[in-house]
Protein backbone atom coordinates (compact mmCIF):
# COMPACT_ATOMS: atom_id res chain seq x y z
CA UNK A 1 15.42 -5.82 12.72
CA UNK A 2 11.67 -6.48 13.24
CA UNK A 3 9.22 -7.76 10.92
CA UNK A 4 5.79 -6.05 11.60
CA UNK A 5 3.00 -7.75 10.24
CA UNK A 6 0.08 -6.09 11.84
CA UNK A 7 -0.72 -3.29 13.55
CA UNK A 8 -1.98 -4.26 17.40
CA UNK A 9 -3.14 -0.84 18.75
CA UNK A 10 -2.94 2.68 18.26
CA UNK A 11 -2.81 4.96 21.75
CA UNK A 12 -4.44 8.53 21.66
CA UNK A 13 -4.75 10.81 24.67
CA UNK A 14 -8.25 12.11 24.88
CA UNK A 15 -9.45 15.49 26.93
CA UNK A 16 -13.36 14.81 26.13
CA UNK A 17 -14.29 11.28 25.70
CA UNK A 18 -17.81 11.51 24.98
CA UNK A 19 -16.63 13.86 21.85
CA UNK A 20 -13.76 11.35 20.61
CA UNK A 21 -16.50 8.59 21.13
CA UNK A 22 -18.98 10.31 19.45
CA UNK A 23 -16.48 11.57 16.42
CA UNK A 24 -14.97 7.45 16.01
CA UNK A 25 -17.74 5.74 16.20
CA UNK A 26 -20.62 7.96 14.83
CA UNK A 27 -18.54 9.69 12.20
CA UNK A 28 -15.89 7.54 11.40
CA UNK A 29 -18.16 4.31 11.70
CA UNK A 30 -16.08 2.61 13.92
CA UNK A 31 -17.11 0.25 16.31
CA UNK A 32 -16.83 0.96 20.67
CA UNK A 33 -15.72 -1.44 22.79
CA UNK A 34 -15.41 -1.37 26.52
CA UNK A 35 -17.09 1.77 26.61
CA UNK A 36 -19.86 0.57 29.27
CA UNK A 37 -17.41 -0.65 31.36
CA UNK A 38 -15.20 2.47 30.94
CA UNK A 39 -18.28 4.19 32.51
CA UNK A 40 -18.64 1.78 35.16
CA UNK A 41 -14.68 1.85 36.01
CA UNK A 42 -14.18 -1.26 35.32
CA UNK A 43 -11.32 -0.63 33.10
CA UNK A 44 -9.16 2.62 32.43
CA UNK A 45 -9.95 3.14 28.71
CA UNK A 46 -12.51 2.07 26.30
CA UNK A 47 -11.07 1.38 22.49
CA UNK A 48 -12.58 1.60 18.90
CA UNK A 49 -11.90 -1.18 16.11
CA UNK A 50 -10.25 -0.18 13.08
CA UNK A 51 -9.83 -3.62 11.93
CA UNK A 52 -9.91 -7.31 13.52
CA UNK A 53 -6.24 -6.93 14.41
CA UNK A 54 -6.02 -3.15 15.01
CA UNK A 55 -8.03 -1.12 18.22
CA UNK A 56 -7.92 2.57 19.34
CA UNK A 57 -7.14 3.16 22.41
CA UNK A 58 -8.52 6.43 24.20
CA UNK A 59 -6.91 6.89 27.04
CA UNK A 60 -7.83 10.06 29.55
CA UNK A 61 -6.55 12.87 30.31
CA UNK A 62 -7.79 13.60 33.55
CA UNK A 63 -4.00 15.52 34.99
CA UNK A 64 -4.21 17.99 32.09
CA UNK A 65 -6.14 20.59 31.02
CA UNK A 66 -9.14 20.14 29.37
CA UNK A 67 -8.43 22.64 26.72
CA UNK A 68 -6.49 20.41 23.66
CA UNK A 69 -3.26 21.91 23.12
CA UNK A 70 -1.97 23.10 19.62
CA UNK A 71 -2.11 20.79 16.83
CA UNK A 72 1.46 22.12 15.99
CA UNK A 73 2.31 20.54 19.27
CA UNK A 74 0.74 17.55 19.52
CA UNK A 75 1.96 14.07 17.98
CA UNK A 76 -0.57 11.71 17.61
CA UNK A 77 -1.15 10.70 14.39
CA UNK A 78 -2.44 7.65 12.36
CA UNK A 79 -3.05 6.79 8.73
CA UNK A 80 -5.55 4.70 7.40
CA UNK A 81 -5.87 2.58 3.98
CA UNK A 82 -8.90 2.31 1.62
CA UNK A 83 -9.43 1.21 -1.56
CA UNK A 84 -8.95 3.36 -4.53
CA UNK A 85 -12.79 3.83 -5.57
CA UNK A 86 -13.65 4.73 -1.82
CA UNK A 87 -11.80 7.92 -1.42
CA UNK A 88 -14.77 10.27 -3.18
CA UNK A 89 -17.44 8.61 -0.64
CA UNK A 90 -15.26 9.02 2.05
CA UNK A 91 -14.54 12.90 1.47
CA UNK A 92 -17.95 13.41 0.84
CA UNK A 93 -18.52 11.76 4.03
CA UNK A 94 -16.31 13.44 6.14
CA UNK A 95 -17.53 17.10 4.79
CA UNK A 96 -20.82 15.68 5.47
CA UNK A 97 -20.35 15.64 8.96
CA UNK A 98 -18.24 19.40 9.17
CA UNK A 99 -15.07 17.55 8.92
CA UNK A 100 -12.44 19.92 7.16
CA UNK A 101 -10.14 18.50 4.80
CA UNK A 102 -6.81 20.45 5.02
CA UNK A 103 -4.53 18.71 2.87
CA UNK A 104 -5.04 16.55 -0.23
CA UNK A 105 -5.92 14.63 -1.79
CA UNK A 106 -2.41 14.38 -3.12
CA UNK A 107 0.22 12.04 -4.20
CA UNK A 108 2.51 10.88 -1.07
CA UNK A 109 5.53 8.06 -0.93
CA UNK A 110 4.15 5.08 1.85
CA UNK A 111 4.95 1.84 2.97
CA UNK A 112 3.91 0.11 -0.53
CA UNK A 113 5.09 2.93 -2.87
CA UNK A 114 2.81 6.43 -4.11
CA UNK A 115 0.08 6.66 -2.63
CA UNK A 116 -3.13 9.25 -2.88
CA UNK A 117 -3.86 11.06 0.75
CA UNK A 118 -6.17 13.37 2.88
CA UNK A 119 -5.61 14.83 6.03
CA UNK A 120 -7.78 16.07 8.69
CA UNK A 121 -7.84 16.34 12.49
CA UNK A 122 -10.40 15.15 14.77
CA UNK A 123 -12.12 17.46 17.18
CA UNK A 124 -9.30 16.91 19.37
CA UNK A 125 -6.08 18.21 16.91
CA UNK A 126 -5.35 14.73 16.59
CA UNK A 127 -3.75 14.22 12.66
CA UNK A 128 -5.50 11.68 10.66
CA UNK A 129 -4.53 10.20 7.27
CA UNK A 130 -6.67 8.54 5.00
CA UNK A 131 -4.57 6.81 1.90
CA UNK A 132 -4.92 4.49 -0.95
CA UNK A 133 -2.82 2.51 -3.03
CA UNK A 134 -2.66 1.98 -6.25
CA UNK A 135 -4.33 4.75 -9.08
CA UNK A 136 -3.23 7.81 -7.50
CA UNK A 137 -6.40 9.75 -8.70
CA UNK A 138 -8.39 10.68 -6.13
């Protein structure tokens, strides 16, 4: 059995990459890396940081369609953790931008017991969570 204790990368496959880039780093507040030399083809994907441990990858998806398939059918997916007295500012953040909240925020089991989360795709039907521990009042 492994012991995890970090989280290295997460991959996603991306149709529009100047829409994913836009939507992590300008909404989300994450920071881009490698995205110049992405455009230069210097490298095959550029990445945004979650975390000093933990990138995004966005990798292309230049052999498919451009048109994202159904979220039904798609499995990327990713949850995030806060803190507790974050979550309002955060919701209010993401409907500030025209992000639609479609679940939560409700009481889920995690890793380190209950849990309060949202979910919400990203402009590309991928499934975000957003999660704290601890009170489970949003």
């Amino acid at each position: 059995m492994m012991n995890v204790i970090a989280m290295d990368h997460i991959v996603l496959n991306v149709h529009n990459m100047d829409t994913m880039l836009d939507f992590y780093i300008n909404v989300l507040g994450l920071k881009g890396e490698r995205i110049e030399e992405f455009g230069e083809g210097k490298v095959g994907f550029p990445s945004v940081r979650i975390s000093a441990d933990t990138l995004i990858d966005l990798f292309p998806m230049k052999e498919q369609s451009a048109t994202p398939g159904p979220v039904e059918k798609r499995l990327n997916h990713f949850c995030m953790v806060i803190e507790p007295a974050e979550m309002p500012e955060v919701i209010a953040h993401l409907e500030a931008h025209g992000v639609t909240i479609d679940e939560g925020p409700g009481t889920r089991w995690g890793a380190h017991g209950n849990a309060t989360s949202i979910y919400f795709n990203d402009p590309e039907g991928n499934r975000i969570e957003i999660r704290h521990y601890g009170d489970t009042d949003a």
